[in-house]
N, C-alpha and C. Protein backbone atom coordinates (compact mmCIF):
# COMPACT_ATOMS: atom_id res chain seq x y z
N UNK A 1 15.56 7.23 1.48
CA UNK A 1 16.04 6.89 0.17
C UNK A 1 15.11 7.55 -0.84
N UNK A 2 15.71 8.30 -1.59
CA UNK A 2 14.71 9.14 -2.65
C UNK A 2 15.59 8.85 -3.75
N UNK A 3 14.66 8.55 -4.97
CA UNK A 3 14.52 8.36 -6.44
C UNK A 3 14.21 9.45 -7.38
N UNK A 4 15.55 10.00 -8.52
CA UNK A 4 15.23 10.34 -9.12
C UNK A 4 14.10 10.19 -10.37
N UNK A 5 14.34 9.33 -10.76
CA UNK A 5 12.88 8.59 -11.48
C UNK A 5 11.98 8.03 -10.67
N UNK A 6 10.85 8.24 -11.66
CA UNK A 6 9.44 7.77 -10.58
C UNK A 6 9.84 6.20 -10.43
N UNK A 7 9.49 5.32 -9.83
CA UNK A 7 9.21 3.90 -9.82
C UNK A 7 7.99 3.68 -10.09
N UNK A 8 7.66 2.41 -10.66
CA UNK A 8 6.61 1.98 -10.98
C UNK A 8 5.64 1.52 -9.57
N UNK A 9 4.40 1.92 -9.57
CA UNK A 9 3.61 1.72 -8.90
C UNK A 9 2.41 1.56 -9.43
N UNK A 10 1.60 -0.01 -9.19
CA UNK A 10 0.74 -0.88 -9.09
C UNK A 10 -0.15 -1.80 -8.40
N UNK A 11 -0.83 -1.97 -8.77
CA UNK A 11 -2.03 -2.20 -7.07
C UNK A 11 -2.55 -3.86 -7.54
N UNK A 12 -2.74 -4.20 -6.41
CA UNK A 12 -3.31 -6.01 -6.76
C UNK A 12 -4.66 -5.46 -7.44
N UNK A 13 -4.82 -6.41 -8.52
CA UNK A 13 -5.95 -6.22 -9.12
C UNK A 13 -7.31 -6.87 -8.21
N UNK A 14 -7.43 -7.42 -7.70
CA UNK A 14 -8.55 -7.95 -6.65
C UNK A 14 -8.64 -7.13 -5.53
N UNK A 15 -7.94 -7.26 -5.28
CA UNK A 15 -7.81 -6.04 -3.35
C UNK A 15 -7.63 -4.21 -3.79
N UNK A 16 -6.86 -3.81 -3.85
CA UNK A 16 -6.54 -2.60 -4.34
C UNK A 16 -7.46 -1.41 -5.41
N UNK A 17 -7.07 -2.14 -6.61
CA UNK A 17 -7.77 -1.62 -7.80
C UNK A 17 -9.38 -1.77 -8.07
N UNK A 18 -9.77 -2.54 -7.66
CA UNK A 18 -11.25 -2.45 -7.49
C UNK A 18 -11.91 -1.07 -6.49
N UNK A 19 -11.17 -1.13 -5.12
CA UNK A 19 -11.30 0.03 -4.12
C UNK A 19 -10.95 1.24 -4.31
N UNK A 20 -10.23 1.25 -5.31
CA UNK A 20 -9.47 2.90 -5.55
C UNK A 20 -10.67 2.97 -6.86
N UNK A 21 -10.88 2.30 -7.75
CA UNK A 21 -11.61 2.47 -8.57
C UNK A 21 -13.14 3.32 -8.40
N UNK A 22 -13.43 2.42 -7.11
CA UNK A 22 -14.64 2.57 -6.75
C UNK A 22 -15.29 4.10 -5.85
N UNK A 23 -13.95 4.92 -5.85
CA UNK A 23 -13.89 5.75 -5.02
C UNK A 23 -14.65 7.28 -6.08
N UNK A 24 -15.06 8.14 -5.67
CA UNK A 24 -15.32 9.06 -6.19
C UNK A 24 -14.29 10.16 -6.32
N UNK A 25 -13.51 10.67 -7.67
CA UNK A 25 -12.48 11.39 -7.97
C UNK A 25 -12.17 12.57 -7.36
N UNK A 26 -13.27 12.79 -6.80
CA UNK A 26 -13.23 14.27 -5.90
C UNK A 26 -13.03 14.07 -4.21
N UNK A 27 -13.33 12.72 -3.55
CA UNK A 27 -13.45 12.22 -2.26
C UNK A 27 -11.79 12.55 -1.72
N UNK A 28 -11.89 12.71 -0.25
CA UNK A 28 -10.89 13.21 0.67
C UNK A 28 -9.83 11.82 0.45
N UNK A 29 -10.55 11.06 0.47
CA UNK A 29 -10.17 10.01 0.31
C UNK A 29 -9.15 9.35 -0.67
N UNK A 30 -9.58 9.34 -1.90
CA UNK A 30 -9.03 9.49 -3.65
C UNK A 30 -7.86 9.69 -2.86
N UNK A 31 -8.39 11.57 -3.34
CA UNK A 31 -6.92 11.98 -3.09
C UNK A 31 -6.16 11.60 -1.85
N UNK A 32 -6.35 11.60 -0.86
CA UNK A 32 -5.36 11.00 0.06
C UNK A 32 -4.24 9.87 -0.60
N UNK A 33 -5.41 8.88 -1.23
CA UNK A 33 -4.42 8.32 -1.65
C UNK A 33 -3.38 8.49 -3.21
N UNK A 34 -4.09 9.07 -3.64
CA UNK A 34 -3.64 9.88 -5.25
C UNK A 34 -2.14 10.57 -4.68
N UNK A 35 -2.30 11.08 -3.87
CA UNK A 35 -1.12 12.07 -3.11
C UNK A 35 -0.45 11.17 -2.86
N UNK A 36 -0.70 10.22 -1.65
CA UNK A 36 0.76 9.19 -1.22
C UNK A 36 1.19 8.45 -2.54
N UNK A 37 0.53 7.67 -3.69
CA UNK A 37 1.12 7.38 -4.71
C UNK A 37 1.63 8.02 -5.25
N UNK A 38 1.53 9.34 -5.38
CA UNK A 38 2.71 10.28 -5.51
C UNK A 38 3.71 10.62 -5.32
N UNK A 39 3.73 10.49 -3.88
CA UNK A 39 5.05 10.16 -2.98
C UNK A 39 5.67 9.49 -3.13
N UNK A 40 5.09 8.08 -2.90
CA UNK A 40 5.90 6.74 -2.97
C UNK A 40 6.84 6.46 -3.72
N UNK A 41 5.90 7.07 -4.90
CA UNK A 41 7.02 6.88 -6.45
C UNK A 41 8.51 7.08 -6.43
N UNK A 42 8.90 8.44 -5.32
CA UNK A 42 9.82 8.91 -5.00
C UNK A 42 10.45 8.45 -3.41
N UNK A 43 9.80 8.61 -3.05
CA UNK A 43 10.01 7.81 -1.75
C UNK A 43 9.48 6.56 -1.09
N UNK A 44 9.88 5.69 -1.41
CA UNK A 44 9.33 4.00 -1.29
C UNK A 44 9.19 3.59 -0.11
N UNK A 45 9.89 4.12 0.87
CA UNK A 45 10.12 3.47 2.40
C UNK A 45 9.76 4.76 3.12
N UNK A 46 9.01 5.42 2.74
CA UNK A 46 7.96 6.88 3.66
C UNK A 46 7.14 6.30 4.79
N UNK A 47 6.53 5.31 4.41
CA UNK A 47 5.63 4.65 5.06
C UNK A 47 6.43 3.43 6.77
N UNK A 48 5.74 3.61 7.06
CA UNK A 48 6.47 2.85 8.59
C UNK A 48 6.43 1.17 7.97
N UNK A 49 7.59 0.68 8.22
CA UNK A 49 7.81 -0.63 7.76
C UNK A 49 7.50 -1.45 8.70
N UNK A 50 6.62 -2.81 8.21
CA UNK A 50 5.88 -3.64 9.67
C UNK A 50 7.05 -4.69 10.08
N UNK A 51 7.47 -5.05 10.82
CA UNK A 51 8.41 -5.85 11.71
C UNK A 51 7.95 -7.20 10.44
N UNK A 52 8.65 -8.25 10.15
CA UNK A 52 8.75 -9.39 9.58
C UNK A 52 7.47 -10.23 9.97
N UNK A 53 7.48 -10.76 11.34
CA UNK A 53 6.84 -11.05 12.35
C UNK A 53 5.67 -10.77 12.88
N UNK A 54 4.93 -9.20 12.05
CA UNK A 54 4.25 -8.77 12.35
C UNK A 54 3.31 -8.56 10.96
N UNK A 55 3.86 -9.21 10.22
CA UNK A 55 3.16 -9.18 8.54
C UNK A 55 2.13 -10.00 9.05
N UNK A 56 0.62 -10.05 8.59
CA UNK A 56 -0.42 -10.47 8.73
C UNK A 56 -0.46 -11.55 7.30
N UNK A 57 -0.50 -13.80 8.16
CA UNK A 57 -0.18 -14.26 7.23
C UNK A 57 -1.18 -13.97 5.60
N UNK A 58 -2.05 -13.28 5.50
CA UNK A 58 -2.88 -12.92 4.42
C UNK A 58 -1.96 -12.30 3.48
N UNK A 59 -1.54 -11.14 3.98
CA UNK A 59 -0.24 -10.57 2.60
C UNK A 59 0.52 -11.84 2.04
N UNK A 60 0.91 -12.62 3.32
CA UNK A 60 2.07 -13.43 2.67
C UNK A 60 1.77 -14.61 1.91
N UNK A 61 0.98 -15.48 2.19
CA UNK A 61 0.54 -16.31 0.94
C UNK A 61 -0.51 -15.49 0.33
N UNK A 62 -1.33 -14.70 0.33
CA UNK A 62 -1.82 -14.21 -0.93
C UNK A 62 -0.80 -13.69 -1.86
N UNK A 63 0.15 -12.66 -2.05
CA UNK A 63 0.88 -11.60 -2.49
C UNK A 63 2.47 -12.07 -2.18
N UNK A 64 2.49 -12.91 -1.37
CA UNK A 64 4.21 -13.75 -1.02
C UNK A 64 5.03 -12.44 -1.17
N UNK A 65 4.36 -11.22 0.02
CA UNK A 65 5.24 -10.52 0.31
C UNK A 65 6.26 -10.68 1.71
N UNK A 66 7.31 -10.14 1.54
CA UNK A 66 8.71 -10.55 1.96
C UNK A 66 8.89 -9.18 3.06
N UNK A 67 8.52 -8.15 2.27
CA UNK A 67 8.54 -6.46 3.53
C UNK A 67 7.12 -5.93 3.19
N UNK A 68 6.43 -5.40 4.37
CA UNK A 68 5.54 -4.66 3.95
C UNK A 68 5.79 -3.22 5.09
N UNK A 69 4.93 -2.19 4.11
CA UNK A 69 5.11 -1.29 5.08
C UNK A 69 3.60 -0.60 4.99
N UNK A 70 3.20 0.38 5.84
CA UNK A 70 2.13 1.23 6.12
C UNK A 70 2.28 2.65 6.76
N UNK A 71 1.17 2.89 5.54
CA UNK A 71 1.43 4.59 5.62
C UNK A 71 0.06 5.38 5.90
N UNK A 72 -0.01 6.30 6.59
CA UNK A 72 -1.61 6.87 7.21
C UNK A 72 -1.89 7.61 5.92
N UNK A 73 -3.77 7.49 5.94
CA UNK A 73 -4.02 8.56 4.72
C UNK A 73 -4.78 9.34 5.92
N UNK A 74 -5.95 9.82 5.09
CA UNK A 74 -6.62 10.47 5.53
C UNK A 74 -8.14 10.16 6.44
N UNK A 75 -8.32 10.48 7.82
CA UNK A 75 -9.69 9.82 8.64
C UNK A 75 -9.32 8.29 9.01
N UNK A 76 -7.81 8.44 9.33
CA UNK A 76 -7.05 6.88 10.00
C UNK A 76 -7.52 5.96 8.98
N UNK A 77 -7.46 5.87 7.43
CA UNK A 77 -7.56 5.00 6.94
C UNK A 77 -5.65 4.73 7.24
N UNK A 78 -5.36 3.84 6.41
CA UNK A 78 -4.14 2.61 6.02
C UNK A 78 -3.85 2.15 4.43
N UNK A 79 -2.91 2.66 3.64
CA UNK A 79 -2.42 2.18 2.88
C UNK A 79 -1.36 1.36 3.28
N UNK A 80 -1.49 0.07 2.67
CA UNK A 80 -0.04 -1.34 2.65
C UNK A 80 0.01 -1.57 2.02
N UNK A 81 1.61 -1.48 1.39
CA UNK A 81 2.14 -1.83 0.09
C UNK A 81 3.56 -2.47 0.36
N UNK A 82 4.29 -3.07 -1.16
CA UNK A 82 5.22 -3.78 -0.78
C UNK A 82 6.21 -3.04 -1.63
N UNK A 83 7.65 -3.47 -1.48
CA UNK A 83 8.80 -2.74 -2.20
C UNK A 83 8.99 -4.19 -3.18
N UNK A 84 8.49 -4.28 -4.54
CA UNK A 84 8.06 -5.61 -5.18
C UNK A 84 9.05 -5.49 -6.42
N UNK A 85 9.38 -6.48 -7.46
CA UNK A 85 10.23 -6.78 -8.02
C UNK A 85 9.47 -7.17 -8.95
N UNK A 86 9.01 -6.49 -10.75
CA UNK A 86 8.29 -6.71 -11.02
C UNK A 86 9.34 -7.49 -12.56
N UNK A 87 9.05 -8.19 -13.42
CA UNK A 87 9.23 -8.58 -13.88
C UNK A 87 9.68 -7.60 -15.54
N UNK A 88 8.65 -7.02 -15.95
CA UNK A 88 9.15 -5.93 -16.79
C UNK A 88 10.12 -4.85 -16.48
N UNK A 89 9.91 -4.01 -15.37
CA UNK A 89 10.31 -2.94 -14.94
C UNK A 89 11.16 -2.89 -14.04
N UNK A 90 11.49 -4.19 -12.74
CA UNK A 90 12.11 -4.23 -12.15
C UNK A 90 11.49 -3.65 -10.79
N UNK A 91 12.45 -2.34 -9.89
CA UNK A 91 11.89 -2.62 -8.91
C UNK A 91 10.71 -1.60 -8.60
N UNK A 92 9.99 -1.50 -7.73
CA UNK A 92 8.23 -0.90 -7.79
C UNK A 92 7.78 -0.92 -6.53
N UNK A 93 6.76 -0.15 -6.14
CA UNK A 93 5.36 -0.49 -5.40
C UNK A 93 4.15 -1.63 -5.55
N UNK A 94 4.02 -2.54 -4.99
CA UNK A 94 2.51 -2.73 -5.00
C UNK A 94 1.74 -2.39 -4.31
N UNK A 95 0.80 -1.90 -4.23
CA UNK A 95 -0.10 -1.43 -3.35
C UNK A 95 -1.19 -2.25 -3.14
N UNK A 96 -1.35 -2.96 -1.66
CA UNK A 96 -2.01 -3.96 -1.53
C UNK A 96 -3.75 -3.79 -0.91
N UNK A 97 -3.88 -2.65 -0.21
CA UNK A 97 -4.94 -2.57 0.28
C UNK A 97 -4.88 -1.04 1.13
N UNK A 98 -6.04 -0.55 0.92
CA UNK A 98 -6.29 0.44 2.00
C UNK A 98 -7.31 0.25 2.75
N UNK A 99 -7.20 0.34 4.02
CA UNK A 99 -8.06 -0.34 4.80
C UNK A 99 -8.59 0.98 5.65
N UNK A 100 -10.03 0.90 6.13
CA UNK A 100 -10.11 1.64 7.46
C UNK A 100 -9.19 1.64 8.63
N UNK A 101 -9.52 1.95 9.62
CA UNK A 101 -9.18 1.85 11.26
C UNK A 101 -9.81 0.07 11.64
N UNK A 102 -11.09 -0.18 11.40
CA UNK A 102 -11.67 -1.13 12.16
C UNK A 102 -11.14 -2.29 11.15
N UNK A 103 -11.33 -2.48 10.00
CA UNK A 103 -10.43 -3.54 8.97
C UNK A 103 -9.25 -3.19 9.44
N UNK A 104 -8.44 -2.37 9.38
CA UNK A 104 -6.95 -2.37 9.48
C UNK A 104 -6.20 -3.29 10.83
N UNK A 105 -7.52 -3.16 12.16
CA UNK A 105 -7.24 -3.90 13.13
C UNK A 105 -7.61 -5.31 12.94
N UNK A 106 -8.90 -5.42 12.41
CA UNK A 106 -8.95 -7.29 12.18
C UNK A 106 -7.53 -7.41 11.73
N UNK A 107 -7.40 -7.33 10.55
CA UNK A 107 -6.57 -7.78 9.68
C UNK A 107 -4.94 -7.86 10.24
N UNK A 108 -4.39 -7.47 11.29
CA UNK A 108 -3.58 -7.46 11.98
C UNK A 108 -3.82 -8.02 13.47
N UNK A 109 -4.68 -8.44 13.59
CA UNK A 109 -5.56 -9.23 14.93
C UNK A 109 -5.02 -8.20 16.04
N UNK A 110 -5.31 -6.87 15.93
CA UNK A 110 -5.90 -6.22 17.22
C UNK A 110 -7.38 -6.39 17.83
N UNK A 111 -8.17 -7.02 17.16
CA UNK A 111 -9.51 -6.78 17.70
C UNK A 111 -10.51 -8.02 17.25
């Protein structure tokens, strides 16, 4: 599903925006993710969508997300974001967290 207009895309201010903030503008990293928010805008469902069942309960009462999906950046980090319904703008990205490899597994109880 691709969008002629960008969609709005926005990051939890506690989880997200603090970490992207904190990143250095030039890091492999940034951009990794600078790029997929790029994408997204246009393509919302790029990212592999997690089974219902398989949402980690933390998204869901923190963020009372309903679909989440995940998309690889760069050095097996993890961007997860939701297809969210925002109140001004309607419908959007949130972008909930980018995680390493070793967070990405707690947080989904592989490990």
């Amino acid at each position: 599903m691709g969008f002629k207009t960008p969609l709005e895309v926005r990051g939890t201010s506690d989880d997200f925006i603090p970490f992207y903030k904190s990143l250095a503008p030039n890091s492999k990293l940034y951009k990794s993710i600078t790029d997929t928010i790029n994408l997204l805008k246009y393509e919302p469902t790029r990212g592999d969508h997690v089974e219902h069942n398989k949402i980690p309960e933390y998204y869901i009462k923190k963020f009372k997300v309903k679909t989440l999906f995940r998309i690889e950046l760069i050095d097996y980090w993890r961007l997860l974001y939701s297809i969210h319904s925002f109140d001004d703008v309607g419908i959007g990205i949130l972008l909930l967290e980018a995680l390493d490899h070793k967070k990405y597994n707690k947080r989904f109880g592989y490990s």
